[in-house]
C-alpha atoms as a PDB file:
ATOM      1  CA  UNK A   1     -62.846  39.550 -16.563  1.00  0.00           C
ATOM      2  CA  UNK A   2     -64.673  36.255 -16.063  1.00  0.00           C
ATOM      3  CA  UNK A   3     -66.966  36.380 -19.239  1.00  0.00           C
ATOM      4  CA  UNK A   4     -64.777  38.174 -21.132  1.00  0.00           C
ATOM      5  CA  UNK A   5     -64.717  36.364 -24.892  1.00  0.00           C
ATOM      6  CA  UNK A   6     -61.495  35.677 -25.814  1.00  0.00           C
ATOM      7  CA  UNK A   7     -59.601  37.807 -29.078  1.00  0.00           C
ATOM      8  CA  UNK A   8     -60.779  37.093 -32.509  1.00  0.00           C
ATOM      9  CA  UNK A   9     -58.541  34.975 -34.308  1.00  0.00           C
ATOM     10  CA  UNK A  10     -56.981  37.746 -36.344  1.00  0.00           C
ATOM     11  CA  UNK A  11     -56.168  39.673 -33.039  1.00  0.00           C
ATOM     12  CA  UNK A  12     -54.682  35.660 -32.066  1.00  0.00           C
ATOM     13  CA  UNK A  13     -52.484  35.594 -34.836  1.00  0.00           C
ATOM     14  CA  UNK A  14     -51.072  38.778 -34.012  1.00  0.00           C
ATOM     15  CA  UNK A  15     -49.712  37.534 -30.907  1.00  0.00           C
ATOM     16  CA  UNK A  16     -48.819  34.539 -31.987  1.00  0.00           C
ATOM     17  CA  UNK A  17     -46.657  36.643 -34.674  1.00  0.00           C
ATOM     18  CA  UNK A  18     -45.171  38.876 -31.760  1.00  0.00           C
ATOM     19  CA  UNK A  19     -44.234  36.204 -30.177  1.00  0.00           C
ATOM     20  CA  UNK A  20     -42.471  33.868 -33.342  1.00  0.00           C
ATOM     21  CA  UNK A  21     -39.461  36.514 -32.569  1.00  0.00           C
ATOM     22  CA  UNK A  22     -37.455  33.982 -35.459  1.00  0.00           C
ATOM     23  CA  UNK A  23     -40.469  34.024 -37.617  1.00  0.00           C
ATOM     24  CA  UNK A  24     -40.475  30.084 -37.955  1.00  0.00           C
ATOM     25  CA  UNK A  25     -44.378  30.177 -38.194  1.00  0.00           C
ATOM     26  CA  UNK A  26     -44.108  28.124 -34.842  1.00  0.00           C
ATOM     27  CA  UNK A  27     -43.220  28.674 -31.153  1.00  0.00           C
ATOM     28  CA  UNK A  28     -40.413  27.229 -29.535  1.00  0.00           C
ATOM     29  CA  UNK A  29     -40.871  26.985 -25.745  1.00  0.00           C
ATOM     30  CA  UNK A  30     -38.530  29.972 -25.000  1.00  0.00           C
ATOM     31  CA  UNK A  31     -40.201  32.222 -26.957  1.00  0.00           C
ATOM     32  CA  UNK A  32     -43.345  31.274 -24.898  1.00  0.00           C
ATOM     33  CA  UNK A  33     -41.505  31.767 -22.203  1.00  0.00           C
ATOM     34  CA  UNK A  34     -40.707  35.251 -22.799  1.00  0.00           C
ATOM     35  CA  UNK A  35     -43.601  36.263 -23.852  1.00  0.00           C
ATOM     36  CA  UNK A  36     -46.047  35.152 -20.673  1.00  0.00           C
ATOM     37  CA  UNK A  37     -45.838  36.759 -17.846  1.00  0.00           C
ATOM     38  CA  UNK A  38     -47.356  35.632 -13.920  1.00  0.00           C
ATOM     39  CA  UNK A  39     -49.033  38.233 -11.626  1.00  0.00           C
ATOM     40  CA  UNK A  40     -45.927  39.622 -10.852  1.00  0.00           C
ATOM     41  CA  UNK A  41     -44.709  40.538 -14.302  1.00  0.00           C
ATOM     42  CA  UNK A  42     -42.030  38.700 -14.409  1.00  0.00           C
ATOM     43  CA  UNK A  43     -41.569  35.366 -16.902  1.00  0.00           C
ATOM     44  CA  UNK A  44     -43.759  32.454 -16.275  1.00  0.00           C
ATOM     45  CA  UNK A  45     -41.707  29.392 -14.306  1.00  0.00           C
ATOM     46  CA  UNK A  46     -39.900  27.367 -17.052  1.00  0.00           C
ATOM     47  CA  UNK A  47     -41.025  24.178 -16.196  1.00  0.00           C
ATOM     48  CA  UNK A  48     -44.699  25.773 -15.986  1.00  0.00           C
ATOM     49  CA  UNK A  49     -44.475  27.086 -19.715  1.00  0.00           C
ATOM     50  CA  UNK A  50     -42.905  22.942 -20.529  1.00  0.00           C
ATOM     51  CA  UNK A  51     -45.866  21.531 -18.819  1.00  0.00           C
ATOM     52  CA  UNK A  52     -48.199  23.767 -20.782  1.00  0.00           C
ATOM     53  CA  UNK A  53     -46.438  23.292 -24.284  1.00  0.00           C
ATOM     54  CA  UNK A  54     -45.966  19.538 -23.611  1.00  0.00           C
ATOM     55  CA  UNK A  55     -49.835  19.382 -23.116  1.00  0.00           C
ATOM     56  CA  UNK A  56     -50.808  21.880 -26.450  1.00  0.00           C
ATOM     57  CA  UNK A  57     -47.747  20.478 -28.771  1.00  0.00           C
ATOM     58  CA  UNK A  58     -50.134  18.313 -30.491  1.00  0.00           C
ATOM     59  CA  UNK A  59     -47.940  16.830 -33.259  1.00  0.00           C
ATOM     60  CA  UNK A  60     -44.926  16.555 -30.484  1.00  0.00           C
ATOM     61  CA  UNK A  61     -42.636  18.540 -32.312  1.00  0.00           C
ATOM     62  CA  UNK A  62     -41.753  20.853 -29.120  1.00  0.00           C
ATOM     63  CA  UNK A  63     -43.157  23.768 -31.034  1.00  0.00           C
ATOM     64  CA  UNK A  64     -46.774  25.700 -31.121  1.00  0.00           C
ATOM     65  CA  UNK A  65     -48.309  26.076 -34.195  1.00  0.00           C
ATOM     66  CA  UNK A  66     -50.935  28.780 -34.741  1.00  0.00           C
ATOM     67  CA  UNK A  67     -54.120  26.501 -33.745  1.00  0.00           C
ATOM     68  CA  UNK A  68     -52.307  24.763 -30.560  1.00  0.00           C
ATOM     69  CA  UNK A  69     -51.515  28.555 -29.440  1.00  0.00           C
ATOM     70  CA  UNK A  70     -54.949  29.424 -29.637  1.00  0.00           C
ATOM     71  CA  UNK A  71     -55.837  26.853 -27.434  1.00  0.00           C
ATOM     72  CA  UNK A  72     -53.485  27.401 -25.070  1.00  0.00           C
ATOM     73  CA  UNK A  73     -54.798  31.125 -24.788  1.00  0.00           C
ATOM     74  CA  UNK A  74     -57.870  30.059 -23.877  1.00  0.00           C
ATOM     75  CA  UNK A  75     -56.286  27.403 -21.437  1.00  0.00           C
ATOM     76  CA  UNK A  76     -54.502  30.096 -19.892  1.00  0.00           C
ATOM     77  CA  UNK A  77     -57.320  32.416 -19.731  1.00  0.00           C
ATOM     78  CA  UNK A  78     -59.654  29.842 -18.440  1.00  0.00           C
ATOM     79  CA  UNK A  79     -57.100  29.303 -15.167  1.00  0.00           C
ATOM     80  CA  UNK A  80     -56.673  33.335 -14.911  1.00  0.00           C
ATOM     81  CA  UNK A  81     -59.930  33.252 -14.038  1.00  0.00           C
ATOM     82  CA  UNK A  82     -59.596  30.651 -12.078  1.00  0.00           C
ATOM     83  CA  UNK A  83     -56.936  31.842 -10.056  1.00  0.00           C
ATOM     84  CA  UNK A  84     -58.297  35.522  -9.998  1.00  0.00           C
ATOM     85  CA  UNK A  85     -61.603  33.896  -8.561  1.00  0.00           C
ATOM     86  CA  UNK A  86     -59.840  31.958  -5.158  1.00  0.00           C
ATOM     87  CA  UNK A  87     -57.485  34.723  -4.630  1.00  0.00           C
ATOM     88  CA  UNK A  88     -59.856  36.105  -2.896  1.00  0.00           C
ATOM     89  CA  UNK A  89     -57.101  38.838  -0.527  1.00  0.00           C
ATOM     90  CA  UNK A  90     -56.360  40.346  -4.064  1.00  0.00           C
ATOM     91  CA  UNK A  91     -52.659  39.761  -3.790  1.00  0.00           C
ATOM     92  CA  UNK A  92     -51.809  37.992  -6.873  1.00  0.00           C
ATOM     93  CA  UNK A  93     -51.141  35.102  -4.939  1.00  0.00           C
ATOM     94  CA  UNK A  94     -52.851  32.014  -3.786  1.00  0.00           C
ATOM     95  CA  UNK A  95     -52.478  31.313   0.120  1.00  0.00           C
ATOM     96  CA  UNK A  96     -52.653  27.832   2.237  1.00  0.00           C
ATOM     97  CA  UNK A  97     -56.086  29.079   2.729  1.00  0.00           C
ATOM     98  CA  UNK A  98     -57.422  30.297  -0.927  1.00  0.00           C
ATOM     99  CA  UNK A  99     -55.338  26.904  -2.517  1.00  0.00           C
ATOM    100  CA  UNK A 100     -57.293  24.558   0.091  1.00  0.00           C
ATOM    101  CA  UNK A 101     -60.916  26.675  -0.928  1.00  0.00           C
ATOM    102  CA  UNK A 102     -59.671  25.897  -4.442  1.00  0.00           C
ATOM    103  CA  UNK A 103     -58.604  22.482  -4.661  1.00  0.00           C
ATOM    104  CA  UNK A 104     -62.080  21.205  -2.200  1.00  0.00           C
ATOM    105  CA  UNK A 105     -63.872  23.344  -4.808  1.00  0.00           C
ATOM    106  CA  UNK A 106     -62.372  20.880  -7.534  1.00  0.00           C
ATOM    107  CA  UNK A 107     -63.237  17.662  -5.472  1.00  0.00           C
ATOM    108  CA  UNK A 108     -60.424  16.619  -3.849  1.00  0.00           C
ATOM    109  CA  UNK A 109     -60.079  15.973  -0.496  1.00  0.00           C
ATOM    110  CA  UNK A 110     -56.669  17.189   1.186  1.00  0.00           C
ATOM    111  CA  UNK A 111     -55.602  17.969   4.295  1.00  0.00           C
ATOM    112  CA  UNK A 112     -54.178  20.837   5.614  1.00  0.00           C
ATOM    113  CA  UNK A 113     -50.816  19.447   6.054  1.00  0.00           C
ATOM    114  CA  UNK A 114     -50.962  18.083   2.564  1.00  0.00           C
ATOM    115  CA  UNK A 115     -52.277  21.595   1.299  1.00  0.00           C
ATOM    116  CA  UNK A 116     -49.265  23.241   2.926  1.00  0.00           C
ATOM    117  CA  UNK A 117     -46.825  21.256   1.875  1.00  0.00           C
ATOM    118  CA  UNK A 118     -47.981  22.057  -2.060  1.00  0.00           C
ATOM    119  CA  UNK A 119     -47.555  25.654  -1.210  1.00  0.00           C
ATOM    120  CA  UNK A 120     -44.079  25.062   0.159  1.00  0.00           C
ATOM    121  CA  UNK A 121     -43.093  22.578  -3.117  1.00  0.00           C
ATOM    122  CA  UNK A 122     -44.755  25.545  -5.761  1.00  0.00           C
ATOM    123  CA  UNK A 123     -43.679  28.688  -3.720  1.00  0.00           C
ATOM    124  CA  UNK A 124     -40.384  29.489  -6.011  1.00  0.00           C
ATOM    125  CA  UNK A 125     -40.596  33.043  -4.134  1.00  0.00           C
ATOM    126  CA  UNK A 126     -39.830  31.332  -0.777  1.00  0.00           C
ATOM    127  CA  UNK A 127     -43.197  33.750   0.470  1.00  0.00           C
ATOM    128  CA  UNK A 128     -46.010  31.330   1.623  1.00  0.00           C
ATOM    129  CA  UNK A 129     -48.113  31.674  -1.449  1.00  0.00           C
ATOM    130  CA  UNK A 130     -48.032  30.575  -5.111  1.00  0.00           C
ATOM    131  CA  UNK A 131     -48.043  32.655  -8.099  1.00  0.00           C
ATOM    132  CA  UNK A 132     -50.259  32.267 -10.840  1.00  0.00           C
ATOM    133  CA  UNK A 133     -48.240  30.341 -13.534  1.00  0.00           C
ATOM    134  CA  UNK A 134     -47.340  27.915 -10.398  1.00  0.00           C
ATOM    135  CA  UNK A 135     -50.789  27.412  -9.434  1.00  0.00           C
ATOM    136  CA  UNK A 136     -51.281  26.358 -13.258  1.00  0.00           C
ATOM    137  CA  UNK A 137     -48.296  23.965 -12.558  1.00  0.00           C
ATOM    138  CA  UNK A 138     -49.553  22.690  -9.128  1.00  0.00           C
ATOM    139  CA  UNK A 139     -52.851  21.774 -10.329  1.00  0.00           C
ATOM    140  CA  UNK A 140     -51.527  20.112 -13.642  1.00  0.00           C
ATOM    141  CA  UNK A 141     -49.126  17.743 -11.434  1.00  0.00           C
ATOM    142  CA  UNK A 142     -51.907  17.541  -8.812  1.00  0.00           C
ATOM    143  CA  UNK A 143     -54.165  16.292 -11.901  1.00  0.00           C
ATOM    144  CA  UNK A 144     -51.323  13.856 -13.592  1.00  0.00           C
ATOM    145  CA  UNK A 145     -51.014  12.359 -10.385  1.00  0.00           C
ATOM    146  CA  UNK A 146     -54.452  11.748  -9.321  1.00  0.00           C
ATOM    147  CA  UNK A 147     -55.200  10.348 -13.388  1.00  0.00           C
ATOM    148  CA  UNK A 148     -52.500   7.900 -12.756  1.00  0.00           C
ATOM    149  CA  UNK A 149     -53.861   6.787  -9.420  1.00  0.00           C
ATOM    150  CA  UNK A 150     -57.624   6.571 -10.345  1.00  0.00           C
ATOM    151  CA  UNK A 151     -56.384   3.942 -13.284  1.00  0.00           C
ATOM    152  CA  UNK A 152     -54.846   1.598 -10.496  1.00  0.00           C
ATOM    153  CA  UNK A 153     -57.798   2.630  -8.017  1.00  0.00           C
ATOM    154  CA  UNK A 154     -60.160  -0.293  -9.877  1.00  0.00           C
ATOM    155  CA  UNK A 155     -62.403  -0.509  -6.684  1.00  0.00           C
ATOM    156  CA  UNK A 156     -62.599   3.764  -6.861  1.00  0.00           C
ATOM    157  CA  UNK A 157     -62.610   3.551  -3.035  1.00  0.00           C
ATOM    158  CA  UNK A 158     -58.823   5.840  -2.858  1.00  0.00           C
ATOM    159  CA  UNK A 159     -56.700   2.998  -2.178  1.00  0.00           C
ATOM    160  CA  UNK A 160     -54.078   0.940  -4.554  1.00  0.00           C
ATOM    161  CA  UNK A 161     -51.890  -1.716  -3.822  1.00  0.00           C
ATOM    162  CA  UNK A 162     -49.544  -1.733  -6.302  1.00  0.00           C
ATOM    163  CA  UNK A 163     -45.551  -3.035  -6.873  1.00  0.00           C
ATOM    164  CA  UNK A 164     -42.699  -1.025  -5.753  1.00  0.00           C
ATOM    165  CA  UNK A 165     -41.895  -0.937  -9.527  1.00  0.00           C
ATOM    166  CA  UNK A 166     -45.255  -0.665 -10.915  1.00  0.00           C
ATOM    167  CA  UNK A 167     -45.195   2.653  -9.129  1.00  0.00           C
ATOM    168  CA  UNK A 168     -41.592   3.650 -10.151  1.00  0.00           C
ATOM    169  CA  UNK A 169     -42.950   3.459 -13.707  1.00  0.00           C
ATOM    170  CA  UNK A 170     -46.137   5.081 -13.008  1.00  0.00           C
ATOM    171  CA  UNK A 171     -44.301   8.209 -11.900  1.00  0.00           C
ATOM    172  CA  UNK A 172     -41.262   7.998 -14.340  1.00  0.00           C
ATOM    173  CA  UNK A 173     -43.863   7.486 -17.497  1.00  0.00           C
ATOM    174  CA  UNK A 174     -45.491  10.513 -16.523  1.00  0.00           C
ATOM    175  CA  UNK A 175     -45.039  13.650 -18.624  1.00  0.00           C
ATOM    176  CA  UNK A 176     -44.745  15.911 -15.298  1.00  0.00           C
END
């Protein structure tokens, strides 16, 4: 699939029409939650799919409107490829292994133990991997994280010193 184009617009707003089930010509969160699905067909994690529309809900109404869902296709596409391209066993899952390959691949530097421990947090299945709509959540929280950290990281050398409270509101402010 990688280098597939993505649907015309037309074929866009046909989904987006299949999926505004009340016909409000926007979509709330549960309907985008019923309409993706993970690798496993079932429904994407909830607080994947409010990650996703909190990022895309440009005007912060809590709904998608046509031209936010179009670029969350192609935000979801983008990390289907992604994911397809680490999960390298084929098994619709990302291992300790294939997430480590993945994140290095991305720049960051994590141990093993570190690595493991995100597959335990973002393995809902309780199977030692992570589906595909977690992976998207992993790496978004992995992401809001390391933004917050780099602003406080002035010297860029990986270390802060920061207040006890200056870090409660770092992580409390952050839309995770």
């Amino acid at each position: 699939m990688a280098g597939q184009s993505l649907p015309s617009r037309d074929v866009l707003w046909q989904y987006f029409q299949r999926v505004d089930t009340d016909r409000s010509g926007s979509i709330s969160q549960e309907e985008l939650s019923k309409a993706l699905r993970n690798g496993q067909w079932t429904e994407f994690n909830p607080e994947s799919v409010r990650l996703m529309v909190g990022m895309f809900d440009v005007d912060g109404n809590g709904m998608i409107t046509f031209d936010e869902f179009a670029a969350l296709w192609k935000y979801i596409t983008d990390w289907q490829h992604t994911f397809r391209s680490y999960d390298t066993d084929n098994s619709g899952a990302i291992d300790t292994r294939e997430l480590q390959t993945a994140l290095t691949s991305f720049g960051y530097q994590l141990s093993d133990r570190f690595v493991a421990m995100l597959v335990r947090k973002f393995d809902r299945r309780g199977i030692g991997s992570v589906s595909f709509d977690d992976f998207i959540q992993c790496c978004i929280v992995l992401q809001t994280l390391t933004a917050a950290f780099r602003q406080e990281d002035h010297s860029r050398n990986g270390w802060i010193t920061i207040a006890y409270e200056k870090f409660l509101t770092m992580v409390m402010t952050m839309h995770l």
